[in-house]
N, C-alpha and C. Protein backbone atom coordinates (compact mmCIF):
# COMPACT_ATOMS: atom_id res chain seq x y z
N UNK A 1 -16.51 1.52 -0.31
CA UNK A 1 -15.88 2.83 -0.27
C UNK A 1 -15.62 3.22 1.19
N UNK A 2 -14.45 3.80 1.50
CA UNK A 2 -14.21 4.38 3.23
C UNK A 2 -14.32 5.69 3.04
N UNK A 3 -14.83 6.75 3.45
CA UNK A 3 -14.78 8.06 3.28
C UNK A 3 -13.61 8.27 4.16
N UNK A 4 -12.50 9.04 4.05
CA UNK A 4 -11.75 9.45 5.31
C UNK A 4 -11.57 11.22 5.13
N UNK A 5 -12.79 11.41 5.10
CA UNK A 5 -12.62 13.66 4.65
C UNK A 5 -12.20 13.82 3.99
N UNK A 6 -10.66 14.05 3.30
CA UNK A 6 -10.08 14.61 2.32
C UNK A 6 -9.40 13.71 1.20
N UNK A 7 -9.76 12.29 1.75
CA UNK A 7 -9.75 11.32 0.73
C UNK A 7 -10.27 9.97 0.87
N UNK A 8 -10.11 9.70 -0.03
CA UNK A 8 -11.58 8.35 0.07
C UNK A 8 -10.87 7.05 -0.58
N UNK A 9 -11.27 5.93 0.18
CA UNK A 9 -10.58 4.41 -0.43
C UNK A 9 -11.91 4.05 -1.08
N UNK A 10 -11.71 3.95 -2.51
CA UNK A 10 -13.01 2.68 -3.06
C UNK A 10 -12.24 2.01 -3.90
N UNK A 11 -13.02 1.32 -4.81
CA UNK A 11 -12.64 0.23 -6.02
C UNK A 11 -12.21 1.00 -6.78
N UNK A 12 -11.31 0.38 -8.04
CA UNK A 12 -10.65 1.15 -9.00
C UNK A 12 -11.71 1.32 -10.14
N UNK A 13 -11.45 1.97 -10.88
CA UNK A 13 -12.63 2.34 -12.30
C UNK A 13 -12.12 2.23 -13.34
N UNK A 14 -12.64 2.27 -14.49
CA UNK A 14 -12.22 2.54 -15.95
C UNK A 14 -11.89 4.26 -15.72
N UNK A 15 -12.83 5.14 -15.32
CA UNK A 15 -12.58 6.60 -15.25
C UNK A 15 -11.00 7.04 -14.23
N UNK A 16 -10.18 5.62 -13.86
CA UNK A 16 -9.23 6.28 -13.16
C UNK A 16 -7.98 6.17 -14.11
N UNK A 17 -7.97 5.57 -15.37
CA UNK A 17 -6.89 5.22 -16.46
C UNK A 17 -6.26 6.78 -16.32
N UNK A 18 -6.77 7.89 -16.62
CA UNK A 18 -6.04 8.88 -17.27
C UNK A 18 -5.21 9.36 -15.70
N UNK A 19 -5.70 9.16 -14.58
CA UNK A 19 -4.91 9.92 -13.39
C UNK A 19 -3.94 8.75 -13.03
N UNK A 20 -4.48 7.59 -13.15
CA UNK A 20 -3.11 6.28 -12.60
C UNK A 20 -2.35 6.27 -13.23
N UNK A 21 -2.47 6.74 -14.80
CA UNK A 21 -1.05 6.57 -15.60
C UNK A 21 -0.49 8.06 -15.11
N UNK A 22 -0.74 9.07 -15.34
CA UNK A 22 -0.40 10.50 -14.82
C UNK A 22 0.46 10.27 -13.47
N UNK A 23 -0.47 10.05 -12.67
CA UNK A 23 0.67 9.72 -11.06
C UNK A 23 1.23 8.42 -11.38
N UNK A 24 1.47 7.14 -11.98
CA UNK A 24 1.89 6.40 -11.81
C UNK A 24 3.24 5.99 -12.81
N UNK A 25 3.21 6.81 -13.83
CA UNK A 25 4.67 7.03 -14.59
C UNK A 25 5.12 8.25 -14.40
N UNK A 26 5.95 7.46 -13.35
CA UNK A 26 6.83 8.59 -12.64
C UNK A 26 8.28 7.21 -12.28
N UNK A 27 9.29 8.01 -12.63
CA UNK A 27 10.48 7.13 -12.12
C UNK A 27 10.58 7.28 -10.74
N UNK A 28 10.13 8.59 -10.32
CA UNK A 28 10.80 8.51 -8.50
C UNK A 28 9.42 8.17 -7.80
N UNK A 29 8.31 7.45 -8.25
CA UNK A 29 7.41 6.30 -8.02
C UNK A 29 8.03 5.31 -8.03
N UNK A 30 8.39 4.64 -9.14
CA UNK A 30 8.75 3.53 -9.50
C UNK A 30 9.77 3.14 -8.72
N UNK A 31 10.98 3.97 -8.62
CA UNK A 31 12.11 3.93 -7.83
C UNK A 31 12.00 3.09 -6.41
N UNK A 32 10.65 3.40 -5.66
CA UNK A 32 10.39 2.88 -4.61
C UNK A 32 9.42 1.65 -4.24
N UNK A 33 9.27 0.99 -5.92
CA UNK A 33 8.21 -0.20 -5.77
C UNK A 33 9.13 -1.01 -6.95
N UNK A 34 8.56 -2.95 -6.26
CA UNK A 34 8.64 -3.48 -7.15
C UNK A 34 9.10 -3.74 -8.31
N UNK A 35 9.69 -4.28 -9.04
CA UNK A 35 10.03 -4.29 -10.61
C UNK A 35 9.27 -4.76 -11.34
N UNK A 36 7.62 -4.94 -11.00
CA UNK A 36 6.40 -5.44 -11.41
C UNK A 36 5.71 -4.23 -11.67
N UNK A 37 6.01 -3.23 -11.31
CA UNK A 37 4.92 -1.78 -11.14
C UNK A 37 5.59 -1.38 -12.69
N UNK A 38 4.63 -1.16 -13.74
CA UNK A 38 5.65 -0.93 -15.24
C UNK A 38 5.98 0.65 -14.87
N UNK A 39 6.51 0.61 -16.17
CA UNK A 39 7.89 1.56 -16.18
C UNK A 39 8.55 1.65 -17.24
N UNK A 40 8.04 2.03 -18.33
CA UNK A 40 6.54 3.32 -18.25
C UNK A 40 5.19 3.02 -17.97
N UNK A 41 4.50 3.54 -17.17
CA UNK A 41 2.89 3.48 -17.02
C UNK A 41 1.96 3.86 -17.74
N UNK A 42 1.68 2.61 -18.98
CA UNK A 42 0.64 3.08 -20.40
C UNK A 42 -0.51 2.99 -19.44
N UNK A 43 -1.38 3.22 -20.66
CA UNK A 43 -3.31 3.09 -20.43
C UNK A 43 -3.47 1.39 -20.46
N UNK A 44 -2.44 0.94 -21.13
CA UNK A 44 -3.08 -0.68 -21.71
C UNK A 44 -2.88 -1.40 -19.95
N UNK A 45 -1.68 -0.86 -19.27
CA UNK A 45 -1.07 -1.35 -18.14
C UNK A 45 -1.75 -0.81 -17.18
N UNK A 46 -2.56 0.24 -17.13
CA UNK A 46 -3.72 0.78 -16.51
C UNK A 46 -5.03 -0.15 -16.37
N UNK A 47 -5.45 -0.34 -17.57
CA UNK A 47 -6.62 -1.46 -18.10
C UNK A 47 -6.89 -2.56 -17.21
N UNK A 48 -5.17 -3.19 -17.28
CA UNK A 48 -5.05 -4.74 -16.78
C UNK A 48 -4.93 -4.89 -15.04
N UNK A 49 -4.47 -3.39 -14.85
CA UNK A 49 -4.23 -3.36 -13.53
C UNK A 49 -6.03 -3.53 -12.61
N UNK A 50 -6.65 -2.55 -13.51
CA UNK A 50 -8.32 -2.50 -12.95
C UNK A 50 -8.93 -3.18 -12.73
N UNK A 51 -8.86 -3.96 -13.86
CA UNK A 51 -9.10 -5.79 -13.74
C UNK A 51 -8.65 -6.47 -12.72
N UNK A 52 -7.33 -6.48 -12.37
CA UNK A 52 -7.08 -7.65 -11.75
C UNK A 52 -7.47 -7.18 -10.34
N UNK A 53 -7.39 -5.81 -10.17
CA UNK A 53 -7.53 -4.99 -8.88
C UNK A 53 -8.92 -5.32 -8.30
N UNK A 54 -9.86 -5.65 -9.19
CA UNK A 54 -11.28 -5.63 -8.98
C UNK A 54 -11.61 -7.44 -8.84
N UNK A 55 -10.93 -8.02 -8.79
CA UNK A 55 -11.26 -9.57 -8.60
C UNK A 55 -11.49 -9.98 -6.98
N UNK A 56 -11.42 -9.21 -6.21
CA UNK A 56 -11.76 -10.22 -4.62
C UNK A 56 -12.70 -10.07 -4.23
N UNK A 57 -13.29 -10.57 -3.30
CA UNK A 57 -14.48 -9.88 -2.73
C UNK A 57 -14.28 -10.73 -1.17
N UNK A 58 -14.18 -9.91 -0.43
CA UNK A 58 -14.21 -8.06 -0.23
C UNK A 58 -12.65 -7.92 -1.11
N UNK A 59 -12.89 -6.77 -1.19
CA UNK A 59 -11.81 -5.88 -1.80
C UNK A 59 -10.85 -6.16 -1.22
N UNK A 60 -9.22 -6.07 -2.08
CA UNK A 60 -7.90 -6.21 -1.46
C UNK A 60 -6.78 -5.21 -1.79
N UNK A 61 -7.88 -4.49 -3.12
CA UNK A 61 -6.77 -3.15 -3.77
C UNK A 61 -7.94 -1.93 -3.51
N UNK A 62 -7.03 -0.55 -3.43
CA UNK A 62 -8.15 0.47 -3.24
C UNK A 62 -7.65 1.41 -4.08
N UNK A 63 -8.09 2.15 -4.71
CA UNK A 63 -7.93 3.54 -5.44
C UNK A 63 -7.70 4.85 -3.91
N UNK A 64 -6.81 5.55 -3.64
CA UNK A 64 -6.83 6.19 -3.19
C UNK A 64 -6.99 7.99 -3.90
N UNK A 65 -8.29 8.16 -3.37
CA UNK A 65 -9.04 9.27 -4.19
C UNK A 65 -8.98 10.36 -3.28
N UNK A 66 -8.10 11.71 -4.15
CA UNK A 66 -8.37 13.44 -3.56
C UNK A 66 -9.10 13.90 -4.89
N UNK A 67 -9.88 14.54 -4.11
CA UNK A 67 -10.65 15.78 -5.32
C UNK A 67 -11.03 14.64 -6.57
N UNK A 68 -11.48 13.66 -6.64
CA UNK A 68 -12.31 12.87 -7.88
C UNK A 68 -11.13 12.19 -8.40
N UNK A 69 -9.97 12.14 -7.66
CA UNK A 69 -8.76 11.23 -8.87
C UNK A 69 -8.35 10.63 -8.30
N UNK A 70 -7.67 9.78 -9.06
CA UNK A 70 -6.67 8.24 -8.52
C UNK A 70 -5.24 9.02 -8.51
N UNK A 71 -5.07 9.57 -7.21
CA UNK A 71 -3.57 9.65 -6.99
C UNK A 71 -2.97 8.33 -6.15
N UNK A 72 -3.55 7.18 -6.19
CA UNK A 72 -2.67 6.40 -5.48
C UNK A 72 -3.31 5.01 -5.24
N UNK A 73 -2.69 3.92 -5.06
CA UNK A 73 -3.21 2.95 -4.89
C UNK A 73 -2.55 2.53 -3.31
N UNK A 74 -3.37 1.26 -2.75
CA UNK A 74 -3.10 0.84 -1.39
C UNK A 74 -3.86 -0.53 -1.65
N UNK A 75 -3.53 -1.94 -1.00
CA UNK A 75 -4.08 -2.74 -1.11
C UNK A 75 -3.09 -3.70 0.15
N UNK A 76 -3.42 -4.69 0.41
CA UNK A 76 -3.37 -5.92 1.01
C UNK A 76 -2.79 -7.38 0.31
N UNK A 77 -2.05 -8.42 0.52
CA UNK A 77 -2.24 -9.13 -0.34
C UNK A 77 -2.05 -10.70 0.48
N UNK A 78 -3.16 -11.07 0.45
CA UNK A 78 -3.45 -12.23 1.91
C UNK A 78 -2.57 -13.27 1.50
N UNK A 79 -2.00 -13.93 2.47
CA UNK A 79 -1.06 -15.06 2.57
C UNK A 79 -1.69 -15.86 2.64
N UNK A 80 -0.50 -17.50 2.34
CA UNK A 80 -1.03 -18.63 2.21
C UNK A 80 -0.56 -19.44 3.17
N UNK A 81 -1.26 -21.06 3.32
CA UNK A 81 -0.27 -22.16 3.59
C UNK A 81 -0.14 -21.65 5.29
N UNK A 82 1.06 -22.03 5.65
CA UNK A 82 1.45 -21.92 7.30
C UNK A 82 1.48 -20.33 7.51
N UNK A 83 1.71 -19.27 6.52
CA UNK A 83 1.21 -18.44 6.67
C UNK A 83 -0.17 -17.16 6.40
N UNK A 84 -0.96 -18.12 6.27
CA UNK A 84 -2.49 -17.32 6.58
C UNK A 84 -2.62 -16.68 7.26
N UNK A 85 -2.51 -16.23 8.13
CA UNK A 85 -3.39 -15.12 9.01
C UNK A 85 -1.95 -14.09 9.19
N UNK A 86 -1.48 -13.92 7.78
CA UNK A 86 -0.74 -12.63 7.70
C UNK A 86 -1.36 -12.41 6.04
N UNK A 87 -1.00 -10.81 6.27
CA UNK A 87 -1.40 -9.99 4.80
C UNK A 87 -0.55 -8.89 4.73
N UNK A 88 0.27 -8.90 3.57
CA UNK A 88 1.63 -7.93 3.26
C UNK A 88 0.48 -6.49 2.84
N UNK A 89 1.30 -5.36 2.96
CA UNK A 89 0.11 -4.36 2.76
C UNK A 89 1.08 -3.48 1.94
N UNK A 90 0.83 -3.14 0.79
CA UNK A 90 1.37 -2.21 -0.13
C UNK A 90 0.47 -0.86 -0.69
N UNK A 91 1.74 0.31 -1.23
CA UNK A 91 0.79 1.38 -0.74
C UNK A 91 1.67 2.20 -2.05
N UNK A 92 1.26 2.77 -2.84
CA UNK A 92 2.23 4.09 -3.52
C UNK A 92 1.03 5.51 -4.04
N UNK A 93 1.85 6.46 -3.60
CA UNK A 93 1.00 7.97 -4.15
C UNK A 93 1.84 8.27 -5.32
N UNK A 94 1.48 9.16 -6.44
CA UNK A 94 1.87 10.22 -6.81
C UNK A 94 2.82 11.13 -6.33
N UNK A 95 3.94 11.48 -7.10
CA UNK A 95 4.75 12.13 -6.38
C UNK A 95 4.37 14.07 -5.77
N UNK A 96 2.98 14.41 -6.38
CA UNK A 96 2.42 15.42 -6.24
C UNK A 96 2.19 15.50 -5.22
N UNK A 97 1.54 13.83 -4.42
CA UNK A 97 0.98 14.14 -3.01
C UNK A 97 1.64 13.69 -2.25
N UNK A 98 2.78 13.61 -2.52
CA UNK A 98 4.23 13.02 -1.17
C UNK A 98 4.07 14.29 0.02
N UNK A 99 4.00 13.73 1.28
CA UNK A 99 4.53 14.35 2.49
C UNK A 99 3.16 15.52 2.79
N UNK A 100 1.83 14.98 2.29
CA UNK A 100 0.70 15.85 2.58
C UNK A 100 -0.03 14.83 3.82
N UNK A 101 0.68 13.73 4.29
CA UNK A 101 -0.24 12.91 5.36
C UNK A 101 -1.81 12.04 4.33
N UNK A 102 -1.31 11.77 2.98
CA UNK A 102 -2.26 10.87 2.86
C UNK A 102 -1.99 9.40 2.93
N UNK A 103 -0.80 9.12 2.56
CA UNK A 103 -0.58 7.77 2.95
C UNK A 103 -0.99 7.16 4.47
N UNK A 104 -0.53 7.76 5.55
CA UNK A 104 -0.76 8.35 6.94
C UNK A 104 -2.26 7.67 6.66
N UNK A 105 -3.36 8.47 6.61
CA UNK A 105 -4.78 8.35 6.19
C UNK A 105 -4.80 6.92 5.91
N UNK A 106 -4.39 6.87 4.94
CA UNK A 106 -4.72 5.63 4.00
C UNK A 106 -4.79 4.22 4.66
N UNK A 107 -3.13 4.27 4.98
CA UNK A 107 -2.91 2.97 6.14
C UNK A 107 -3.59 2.82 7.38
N UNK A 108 -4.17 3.59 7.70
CA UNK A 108 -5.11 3.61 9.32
C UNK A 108 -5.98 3.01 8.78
N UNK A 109 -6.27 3.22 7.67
CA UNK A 109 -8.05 2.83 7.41
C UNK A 109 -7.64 1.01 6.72
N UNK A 110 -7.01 1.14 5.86
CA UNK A 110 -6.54 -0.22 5.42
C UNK A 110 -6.22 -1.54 6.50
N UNK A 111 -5.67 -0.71 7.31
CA UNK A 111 -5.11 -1.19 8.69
C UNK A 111 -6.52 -2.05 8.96
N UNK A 112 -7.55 -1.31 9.92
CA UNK A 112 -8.66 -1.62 10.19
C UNK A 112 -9.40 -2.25 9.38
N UNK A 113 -10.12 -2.28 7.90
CA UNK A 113 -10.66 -2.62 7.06
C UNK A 113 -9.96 -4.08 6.97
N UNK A 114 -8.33 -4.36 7.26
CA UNK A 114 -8.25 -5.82 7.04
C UNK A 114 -8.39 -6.72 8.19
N UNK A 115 -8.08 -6.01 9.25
CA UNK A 115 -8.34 -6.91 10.32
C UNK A 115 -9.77 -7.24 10.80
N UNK A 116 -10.36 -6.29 10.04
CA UNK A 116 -11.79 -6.38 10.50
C UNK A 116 -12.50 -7.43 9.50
N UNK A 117 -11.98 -7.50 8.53
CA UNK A 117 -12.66 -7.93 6.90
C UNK A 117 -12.00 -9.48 6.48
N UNK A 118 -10.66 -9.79 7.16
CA UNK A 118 -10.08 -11.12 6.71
C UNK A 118 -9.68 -11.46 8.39
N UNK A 119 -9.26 -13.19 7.99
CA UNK A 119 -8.86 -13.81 9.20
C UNK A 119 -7.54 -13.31 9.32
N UNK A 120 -6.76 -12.12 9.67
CA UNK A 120 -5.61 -11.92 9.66
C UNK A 120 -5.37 -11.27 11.04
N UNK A 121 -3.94 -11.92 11.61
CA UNK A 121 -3.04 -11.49 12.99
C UNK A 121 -2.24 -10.50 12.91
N UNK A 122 -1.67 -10.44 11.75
CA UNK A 122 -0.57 -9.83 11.23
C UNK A 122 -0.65 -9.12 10.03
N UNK A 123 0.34 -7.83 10.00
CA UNK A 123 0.14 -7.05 8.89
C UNK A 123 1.49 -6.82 8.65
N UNK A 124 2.17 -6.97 7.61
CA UNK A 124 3.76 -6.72 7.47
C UNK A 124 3.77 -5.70 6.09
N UNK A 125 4.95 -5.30 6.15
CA UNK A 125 5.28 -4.10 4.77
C UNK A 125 6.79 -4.44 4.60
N UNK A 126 7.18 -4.57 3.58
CA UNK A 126 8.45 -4.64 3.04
C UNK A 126 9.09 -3.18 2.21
N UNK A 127 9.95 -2.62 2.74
CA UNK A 127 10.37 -1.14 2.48
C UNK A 127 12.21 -1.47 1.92
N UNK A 128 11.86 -0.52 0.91
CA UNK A 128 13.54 -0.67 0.64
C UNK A 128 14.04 0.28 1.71
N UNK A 129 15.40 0.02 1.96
CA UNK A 129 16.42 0.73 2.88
C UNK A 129 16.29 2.17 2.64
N UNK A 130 16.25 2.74 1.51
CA UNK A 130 16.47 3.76 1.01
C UNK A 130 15.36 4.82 1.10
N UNK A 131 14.02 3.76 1.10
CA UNK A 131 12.57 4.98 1.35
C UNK A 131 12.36 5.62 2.93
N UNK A 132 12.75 6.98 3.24
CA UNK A 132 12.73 6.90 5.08
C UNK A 132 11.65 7.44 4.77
N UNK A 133 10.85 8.13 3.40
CA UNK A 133 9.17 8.55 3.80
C UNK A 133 8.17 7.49 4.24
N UNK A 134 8.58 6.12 3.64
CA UNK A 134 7.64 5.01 4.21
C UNK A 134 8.23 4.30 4.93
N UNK A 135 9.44 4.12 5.58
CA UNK A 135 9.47 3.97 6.95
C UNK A 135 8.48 4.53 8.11
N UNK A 136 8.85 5.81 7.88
CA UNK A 136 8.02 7.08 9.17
C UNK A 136 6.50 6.72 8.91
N UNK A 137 5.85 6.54 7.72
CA UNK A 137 4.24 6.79 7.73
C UNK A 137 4.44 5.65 8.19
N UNK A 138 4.97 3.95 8.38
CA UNK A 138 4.73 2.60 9.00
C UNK A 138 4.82 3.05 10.81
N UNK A 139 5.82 3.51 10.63
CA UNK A 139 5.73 3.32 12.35
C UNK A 139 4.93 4.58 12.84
N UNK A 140 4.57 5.65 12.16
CA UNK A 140 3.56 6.66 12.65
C UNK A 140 1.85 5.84 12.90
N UNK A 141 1.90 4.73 12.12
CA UNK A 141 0.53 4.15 12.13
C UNK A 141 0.73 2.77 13.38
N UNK A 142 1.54 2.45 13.34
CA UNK A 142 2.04 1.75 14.21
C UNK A 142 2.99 0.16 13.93
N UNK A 143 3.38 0.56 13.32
CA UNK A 143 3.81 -0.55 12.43
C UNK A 143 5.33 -0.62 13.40
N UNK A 144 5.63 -1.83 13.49
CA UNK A 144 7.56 -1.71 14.44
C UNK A 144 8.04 -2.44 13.32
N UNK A 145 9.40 -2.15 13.49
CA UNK A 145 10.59 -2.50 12.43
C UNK A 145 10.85 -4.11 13.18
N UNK A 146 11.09 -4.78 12.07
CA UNK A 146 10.94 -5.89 12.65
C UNK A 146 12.33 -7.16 12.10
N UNK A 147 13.01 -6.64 10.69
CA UNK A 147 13.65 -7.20 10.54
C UNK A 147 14.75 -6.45 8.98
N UNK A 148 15.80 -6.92 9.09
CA UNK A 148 16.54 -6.28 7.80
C UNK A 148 17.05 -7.58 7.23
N UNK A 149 16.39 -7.79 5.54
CA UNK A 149 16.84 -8.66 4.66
C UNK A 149 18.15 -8.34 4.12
N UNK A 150 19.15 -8.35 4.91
CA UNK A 150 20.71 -7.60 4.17
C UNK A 150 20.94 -8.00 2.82
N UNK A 151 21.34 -6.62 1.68
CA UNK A 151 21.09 -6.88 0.85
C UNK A 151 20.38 -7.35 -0.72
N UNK A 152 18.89 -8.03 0.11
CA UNK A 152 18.03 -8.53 -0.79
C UNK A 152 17.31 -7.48 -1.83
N UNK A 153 17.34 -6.46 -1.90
CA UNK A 153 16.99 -5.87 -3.04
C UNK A 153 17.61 -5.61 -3.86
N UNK A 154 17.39 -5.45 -5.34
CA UNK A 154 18.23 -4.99 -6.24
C UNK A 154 17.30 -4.01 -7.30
N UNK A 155 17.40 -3.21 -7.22
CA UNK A 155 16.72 -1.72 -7.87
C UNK A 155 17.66 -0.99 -8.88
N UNK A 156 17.16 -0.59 -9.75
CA UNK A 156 17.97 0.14 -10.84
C UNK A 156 19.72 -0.16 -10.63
N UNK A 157 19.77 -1.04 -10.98
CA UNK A 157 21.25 -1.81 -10.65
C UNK A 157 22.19 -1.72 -8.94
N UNK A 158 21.08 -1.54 -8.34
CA UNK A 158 21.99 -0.90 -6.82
C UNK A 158 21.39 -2.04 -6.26
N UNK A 159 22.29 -2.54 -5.13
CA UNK A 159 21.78 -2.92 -4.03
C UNK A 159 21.93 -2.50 -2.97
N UNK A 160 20.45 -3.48 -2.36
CA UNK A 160 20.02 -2.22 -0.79
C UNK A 160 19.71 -3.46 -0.33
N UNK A 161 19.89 -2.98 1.60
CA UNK A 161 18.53 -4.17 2.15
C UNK A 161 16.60 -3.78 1.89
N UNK A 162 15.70 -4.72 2.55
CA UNK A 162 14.82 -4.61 2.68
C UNK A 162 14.70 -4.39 4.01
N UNK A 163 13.64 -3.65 4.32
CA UNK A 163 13.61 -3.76 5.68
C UNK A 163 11.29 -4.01 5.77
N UNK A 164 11.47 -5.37 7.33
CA UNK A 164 10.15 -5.12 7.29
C UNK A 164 9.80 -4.68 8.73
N UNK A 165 8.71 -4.33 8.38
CA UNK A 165 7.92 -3.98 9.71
C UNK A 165 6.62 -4.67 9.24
N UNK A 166 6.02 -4.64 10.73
CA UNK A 166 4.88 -5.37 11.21
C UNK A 166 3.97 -5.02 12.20
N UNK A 167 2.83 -4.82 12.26
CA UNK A 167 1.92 -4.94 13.14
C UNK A 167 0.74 -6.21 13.81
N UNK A 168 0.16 -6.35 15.07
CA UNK A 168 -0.34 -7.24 15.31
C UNK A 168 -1.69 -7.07 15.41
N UNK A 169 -2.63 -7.09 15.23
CA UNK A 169 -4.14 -7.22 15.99
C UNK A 169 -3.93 -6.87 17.22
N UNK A 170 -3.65 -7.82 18.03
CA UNK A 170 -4.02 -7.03 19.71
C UNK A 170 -2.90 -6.24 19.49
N UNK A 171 -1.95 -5.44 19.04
CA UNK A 171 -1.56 -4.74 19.33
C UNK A 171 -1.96 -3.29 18.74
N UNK A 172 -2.56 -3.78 17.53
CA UNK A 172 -2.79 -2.27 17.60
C UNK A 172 -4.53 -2.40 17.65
N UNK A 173 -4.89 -2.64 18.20
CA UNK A 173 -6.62 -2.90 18.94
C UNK A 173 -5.47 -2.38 20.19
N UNK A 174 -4.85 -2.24 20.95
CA UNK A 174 -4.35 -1.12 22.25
C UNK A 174 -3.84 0.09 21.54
N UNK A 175 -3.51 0.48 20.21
CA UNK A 175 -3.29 1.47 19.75
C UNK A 175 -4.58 2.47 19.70
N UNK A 176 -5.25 1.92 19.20
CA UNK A 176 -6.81 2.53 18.81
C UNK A 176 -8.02 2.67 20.11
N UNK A 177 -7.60 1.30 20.55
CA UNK A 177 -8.41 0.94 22.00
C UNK A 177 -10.06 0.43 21.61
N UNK A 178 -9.96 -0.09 20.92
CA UNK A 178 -11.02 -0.73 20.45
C UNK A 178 -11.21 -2.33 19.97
N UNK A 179 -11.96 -3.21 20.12
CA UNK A 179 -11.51 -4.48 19.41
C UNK A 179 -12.42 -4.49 18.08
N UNK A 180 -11.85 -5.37 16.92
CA UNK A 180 -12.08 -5.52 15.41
C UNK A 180 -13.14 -6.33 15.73
């Protein structure tokens, strides 16, 4: 568990089914993740998510918790092969708690927790063109824009680019001023 004051990263629960489906079937959620994130967000798709969320050790998915609920998930997802010592970092709230600075929160601590917790150099995020709220929380944490996949997404029949950004270990160990 990370305490961060007004919200807290731990493991996911059986007691978070009724708030992950609540914040998590939402189309203008969905809109901005994956075509893996379901859509609609049952309890059964809740269930399977807990499960699989709870398989690493150390942890790689987090429940992001205000006031006792799962408004949000955040996790990591470690690379392989020639690329090991990178970990893609994915993140979605509830559309209740858009633009309150918890994502902000979230990624600082995730940030740290992986560089500190896995062999990783690198931290990258893949953003559709279209999200500028998670653009701003990447480079507010320190994340730089790093490249545009022209085109490569395709979302509710539209296409967009991807865009990624990235952060480094020593670079943001000079952000913080501390080493992992």
């Amino acid at each position: 568990m990370i305490d961060l004051g007004i919200i807290t990263l731990r493991n996911w629960q059986k007691q978070d089914i009724k708030s992950l489906v609540k914040n998590a079937n939402n189309k203008n959620v969905w809109n901005n993740l994956r075509d893996d994130f379901p859509n609609p967000y049952t309890e059964l798709a809740a269930q399977q998510w807990i499960e699989i969320a709870n398989q690493n050790n150390p942890l790689t998915n987090f429940a992001i918790i205000y006031k006792e609920h799962a408004i949000g998930g955040i996790g990591v997802n470690l690379q392989t092969d020639v690329y090991r010592n990178n970990a893609e970092m994915g993140y979605w709230l509830g559309e209740k708690y858009w633009h309150k600075g918890f994502a902000t929160k979230a990624l600082k601590a995730m940030i740290e927790y992986t560089f500190t917790n896995f062999e990783v150099d690198r931290i990258f995020a893949q953003v559709f063109e279209s999200n500028d709220s998670s653009k701003r929380v990447l480079e507010k944490v320190g994340f730089s824009f790093e490249a545009r996949l022209r085109q490569a997404i395709i979302k509710n029949n539209k296409i967009q680019d991807c865009l990624i950004y990235s952060v480094l270990k020593s670079e943001y160990r000079n952000i913080i001023g501390y080493a992992f």
